[in-house]
N, C-alpha and C. Protein backbone atom coordinates (compact mmCIF):
# COMPACT_ATOMS: atom_id res chain seq x y z
N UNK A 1 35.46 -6.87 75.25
CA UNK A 1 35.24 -8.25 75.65
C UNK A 1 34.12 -8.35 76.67
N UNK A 2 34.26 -7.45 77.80
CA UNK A 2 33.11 -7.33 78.58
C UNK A 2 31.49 -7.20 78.11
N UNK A 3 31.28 -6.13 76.68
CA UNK A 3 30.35 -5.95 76.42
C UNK A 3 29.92 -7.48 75.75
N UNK A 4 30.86 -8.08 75.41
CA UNK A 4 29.91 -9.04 74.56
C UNK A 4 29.89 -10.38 75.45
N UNK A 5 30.06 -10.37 76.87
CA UNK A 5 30.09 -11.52 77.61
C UNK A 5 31.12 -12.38 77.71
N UNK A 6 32.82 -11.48 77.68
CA UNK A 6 33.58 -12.79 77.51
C UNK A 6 34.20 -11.99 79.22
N UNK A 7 33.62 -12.26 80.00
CA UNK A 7 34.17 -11.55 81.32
C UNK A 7 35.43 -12.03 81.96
N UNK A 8 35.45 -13.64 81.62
CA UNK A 8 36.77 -14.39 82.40
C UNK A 8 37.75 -13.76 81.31
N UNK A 9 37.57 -13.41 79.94
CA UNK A 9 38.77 -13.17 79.08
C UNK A 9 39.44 -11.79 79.57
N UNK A 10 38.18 -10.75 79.75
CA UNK A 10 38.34 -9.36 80.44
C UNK A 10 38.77 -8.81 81.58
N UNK A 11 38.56 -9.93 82.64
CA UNK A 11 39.23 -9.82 83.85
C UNK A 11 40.88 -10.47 83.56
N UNK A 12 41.01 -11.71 83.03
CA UNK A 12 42.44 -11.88 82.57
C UNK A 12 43.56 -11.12 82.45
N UNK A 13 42.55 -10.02 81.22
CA UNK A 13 43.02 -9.50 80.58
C UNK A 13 43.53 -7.68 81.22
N UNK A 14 43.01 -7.64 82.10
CA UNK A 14 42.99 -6.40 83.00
C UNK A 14 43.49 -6.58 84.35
N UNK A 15 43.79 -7.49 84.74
CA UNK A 15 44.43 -7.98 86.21
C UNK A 15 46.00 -7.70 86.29
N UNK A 16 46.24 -7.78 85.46
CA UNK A 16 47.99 -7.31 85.01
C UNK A 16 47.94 -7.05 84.14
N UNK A 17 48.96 -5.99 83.49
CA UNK A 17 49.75 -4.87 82.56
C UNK A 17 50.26 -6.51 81.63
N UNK A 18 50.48 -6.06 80.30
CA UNK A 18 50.50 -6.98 80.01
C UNK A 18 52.40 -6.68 79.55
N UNK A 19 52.70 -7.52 79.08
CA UNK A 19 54.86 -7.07 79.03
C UNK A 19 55.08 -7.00 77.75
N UNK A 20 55.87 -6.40 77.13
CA UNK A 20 56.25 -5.92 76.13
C UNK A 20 57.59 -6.53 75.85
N UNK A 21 57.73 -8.02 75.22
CA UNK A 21 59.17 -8.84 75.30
C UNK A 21 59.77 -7.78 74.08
N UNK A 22 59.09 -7.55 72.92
CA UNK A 22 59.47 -6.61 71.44
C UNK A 22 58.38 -6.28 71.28
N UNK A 23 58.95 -5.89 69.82
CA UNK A 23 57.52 -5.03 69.39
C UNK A 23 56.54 -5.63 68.93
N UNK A 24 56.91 -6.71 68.54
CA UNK A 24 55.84 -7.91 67.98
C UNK A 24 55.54 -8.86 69.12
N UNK A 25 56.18 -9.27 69.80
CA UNK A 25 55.55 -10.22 70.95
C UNK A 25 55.54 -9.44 72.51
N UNK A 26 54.18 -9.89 72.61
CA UNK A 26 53.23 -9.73 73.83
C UNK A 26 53.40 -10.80 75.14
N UNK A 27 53.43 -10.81 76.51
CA UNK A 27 53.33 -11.64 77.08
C UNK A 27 52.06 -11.40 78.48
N UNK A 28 51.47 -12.46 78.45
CA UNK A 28 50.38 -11.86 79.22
C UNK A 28 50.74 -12.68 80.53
N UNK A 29 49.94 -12.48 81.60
CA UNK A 29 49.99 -13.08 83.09
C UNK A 29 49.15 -13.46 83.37
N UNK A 30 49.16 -15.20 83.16
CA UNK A 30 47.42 -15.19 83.60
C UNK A 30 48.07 -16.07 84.92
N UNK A 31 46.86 -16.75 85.59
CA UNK A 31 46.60 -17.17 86.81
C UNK A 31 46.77 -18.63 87.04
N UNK A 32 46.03 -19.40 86.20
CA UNK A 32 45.57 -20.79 86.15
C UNK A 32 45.75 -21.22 84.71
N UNK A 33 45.37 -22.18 84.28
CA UNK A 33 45.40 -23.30 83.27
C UNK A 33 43.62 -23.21 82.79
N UNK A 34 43.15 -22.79 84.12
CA UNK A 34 41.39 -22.60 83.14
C UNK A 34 41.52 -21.42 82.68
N UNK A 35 42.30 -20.39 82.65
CA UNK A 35 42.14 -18.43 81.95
C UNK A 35 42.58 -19.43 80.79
N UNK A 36 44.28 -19.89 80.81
CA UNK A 36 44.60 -20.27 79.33
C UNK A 36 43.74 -21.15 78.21
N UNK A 37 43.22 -22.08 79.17
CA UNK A 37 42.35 -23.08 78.29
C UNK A 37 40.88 -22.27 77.39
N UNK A 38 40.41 -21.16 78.26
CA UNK A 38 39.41 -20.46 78.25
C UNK A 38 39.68 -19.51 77.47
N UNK A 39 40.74 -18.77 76.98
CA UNK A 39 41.69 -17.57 76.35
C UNK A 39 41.85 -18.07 74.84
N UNK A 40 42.41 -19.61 75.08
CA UNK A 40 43.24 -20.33 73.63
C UNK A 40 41.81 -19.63 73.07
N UNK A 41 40.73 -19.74 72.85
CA UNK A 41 39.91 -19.93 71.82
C UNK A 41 39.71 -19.23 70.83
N UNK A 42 39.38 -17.90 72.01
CA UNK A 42 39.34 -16.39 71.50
C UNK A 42 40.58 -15.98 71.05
N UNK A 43 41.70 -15.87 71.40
CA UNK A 43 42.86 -15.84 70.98
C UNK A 43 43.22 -14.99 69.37
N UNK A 44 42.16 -15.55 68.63
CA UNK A 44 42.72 -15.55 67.04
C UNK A 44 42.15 -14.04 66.67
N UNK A 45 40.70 -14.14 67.10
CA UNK A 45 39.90 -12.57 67.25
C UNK A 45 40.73 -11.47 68.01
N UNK A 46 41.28 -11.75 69.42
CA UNK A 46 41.67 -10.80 70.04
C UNK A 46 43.00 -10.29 69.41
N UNK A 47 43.85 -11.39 68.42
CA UNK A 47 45.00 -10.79 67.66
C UNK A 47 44.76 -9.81 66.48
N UNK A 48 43.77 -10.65 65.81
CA UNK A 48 43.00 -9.72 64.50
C UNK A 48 43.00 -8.26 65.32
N UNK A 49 42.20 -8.33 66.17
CA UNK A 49 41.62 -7.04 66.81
C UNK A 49 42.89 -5.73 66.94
N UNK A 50 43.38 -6.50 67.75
CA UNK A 50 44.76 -5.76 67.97
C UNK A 50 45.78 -5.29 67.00
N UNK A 51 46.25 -6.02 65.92
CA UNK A 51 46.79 -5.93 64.91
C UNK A 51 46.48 -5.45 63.79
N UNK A 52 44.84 -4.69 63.83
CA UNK A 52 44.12 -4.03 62.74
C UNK A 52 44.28 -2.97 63.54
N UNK A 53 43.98 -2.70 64.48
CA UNK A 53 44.03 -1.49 65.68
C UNK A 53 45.55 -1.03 65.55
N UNK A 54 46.60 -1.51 65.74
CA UNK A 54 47.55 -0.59 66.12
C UNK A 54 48.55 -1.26 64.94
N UNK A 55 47.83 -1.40 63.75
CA UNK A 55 48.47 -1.55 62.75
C UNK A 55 50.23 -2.25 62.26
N UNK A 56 49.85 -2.71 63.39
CA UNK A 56 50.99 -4.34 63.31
C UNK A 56 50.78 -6.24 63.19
N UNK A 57 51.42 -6.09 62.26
CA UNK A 57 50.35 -7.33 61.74
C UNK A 57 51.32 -8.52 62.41
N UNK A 58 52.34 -8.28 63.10
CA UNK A 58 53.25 -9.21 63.22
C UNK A 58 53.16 -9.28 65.00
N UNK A 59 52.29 -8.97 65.50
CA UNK A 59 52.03 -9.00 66.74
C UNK A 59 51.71 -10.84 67.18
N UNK A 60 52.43 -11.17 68.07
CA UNK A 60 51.78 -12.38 68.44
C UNK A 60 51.95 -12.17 70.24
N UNK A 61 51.16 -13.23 70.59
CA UNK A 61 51.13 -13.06 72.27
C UNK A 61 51.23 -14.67 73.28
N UNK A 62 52.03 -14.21 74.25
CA UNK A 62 52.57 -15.59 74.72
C UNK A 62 52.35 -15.40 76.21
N UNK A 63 51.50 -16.38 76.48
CA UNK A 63 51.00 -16.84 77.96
C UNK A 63 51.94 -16.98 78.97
N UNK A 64 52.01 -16.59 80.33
CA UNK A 64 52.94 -17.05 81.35
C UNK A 64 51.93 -17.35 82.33
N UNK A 65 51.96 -18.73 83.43
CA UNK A 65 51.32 -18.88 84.25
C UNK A 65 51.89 -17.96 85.52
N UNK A 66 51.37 -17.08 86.55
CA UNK A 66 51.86 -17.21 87.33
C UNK A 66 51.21 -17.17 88.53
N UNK A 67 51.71 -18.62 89.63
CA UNK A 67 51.51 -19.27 90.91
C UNK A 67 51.43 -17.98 91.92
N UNK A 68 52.11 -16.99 91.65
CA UNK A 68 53.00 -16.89 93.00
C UNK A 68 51.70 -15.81 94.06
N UNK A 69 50.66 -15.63 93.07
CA UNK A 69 49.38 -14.33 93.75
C UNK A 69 48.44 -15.53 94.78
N UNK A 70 48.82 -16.94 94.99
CA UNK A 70 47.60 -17.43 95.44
C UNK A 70 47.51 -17.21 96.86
N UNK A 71 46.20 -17.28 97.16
CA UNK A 71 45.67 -16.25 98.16
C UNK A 71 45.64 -17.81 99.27
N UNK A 72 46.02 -16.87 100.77
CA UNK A 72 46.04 -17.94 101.48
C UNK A 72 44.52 -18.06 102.40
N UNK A 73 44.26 -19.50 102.81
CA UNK A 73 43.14 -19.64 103.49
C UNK A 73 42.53 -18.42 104.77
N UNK A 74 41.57 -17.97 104.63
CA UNK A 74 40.67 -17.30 105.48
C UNK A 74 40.44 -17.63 106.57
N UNK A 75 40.85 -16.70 107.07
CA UNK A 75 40.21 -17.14 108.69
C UNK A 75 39.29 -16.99 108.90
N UNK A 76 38.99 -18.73 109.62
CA UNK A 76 37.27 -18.01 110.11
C UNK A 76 37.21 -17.89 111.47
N UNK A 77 37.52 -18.39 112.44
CA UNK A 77 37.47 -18.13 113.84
C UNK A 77 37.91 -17.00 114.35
N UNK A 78 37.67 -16.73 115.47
CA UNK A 78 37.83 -15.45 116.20
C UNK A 78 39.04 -15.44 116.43
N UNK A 79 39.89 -16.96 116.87
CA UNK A 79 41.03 -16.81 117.23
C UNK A 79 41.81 -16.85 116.11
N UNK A 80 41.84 -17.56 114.83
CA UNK A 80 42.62 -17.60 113.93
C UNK A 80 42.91 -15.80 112.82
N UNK A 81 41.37 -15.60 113.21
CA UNK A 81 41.50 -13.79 112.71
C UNK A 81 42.33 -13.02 113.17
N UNK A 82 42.44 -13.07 114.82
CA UNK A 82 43.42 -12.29 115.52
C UNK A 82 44.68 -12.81 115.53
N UNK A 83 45.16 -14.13 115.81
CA UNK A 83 46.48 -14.68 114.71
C UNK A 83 46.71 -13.99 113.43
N UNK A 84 45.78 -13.93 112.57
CA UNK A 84 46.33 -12.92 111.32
C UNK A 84 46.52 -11.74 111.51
N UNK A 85 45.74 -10.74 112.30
CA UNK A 85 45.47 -9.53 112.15
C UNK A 85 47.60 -8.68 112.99
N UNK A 86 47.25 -9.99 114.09
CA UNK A 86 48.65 -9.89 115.21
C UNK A 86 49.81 -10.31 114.43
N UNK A 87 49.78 -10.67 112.95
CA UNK A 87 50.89 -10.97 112.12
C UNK A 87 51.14 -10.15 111.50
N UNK A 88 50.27 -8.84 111.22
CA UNK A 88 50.51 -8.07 110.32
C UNK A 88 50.55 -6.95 111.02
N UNK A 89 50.31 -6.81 112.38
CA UNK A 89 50.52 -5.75 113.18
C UNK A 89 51.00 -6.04 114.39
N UNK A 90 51.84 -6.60 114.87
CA UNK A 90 52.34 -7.12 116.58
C UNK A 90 52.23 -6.18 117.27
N UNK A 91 51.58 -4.95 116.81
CA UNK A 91 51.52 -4.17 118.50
C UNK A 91 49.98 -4.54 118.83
N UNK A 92 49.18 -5.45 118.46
CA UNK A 92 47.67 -6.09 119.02
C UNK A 92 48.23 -6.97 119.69
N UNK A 93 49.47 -7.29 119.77
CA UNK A 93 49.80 -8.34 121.07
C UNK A 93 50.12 -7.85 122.27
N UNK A 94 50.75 -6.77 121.99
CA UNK A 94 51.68 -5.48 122.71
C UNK A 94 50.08 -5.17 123.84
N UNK A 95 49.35 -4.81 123.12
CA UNK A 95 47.98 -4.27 123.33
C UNK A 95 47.35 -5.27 124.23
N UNK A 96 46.78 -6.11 123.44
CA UNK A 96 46.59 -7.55 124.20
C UNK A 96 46.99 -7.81 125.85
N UNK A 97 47.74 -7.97 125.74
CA UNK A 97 49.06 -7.92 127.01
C UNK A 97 49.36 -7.35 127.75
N UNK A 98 49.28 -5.74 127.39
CA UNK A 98 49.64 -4.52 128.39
C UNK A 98 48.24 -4.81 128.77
N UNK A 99 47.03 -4.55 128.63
CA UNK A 99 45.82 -4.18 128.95
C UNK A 99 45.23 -5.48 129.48
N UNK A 100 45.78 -6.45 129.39
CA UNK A 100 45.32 -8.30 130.02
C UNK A 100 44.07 -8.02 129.01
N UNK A 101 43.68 -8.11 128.22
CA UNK A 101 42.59 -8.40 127.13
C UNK A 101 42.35 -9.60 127.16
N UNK A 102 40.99 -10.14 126.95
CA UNK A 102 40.60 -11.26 126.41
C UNK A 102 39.98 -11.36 125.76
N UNK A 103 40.80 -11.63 124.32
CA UNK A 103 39.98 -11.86 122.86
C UNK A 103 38.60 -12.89 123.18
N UNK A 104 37.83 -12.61 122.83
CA UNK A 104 36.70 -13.14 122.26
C UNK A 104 37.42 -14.69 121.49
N UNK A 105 36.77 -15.89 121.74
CA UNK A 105 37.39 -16.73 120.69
C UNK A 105 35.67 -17.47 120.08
């Protein structure tokens, strides 16, 4: 898919393992409603493909959206960075504190 320019189908398609409901149905993980809308098309090729390849003709494949990877807003300030960084490590407060530090803001 990559070689021939379908990159949003290829990254889709490689971002998660895809699930094995049986032996004939496939379930994939996409992200959004633009992978699926963008996917439906190709769809019919990528089954051919697959189903001449591993010689099952009864293969079909079924979309799941899932929400739950979305990435939360970036920090951009000095102070909101060290709010994150002190969430994922509380001994930079520990640090902070013992040593009277003053973050940069």
């Amino acid at each position: 898919m990559r070689e021939q320019g379908k990159d949003t189908f290829f990254h889709a398609l490689t971002k998660r393992d895809p699930t094995f409901i049986s032996q004939e149905k496939i379930e994939l993980i996409l992200e959004n409603n633009i992978q699926v809308e963008y996917i439906r098309p190709l769809l019919d090729d990528f089954i051919n493909f697959l189903r001449s390849n591993l010689n099952n003709y009864f293969i079909e494949i079924e979309f799941t959206l899932d929400n739950t990877d979305l990435p939360s807003a970036k920090p951009l300030t000095g102070r909101d960075k060290f709010k994150s960084m002190a969430s994922k490590n509380p001994n930079l407060m520990i640090l902070k504190n013992t040593f009277n530090l003053d973050i940069e803001y």
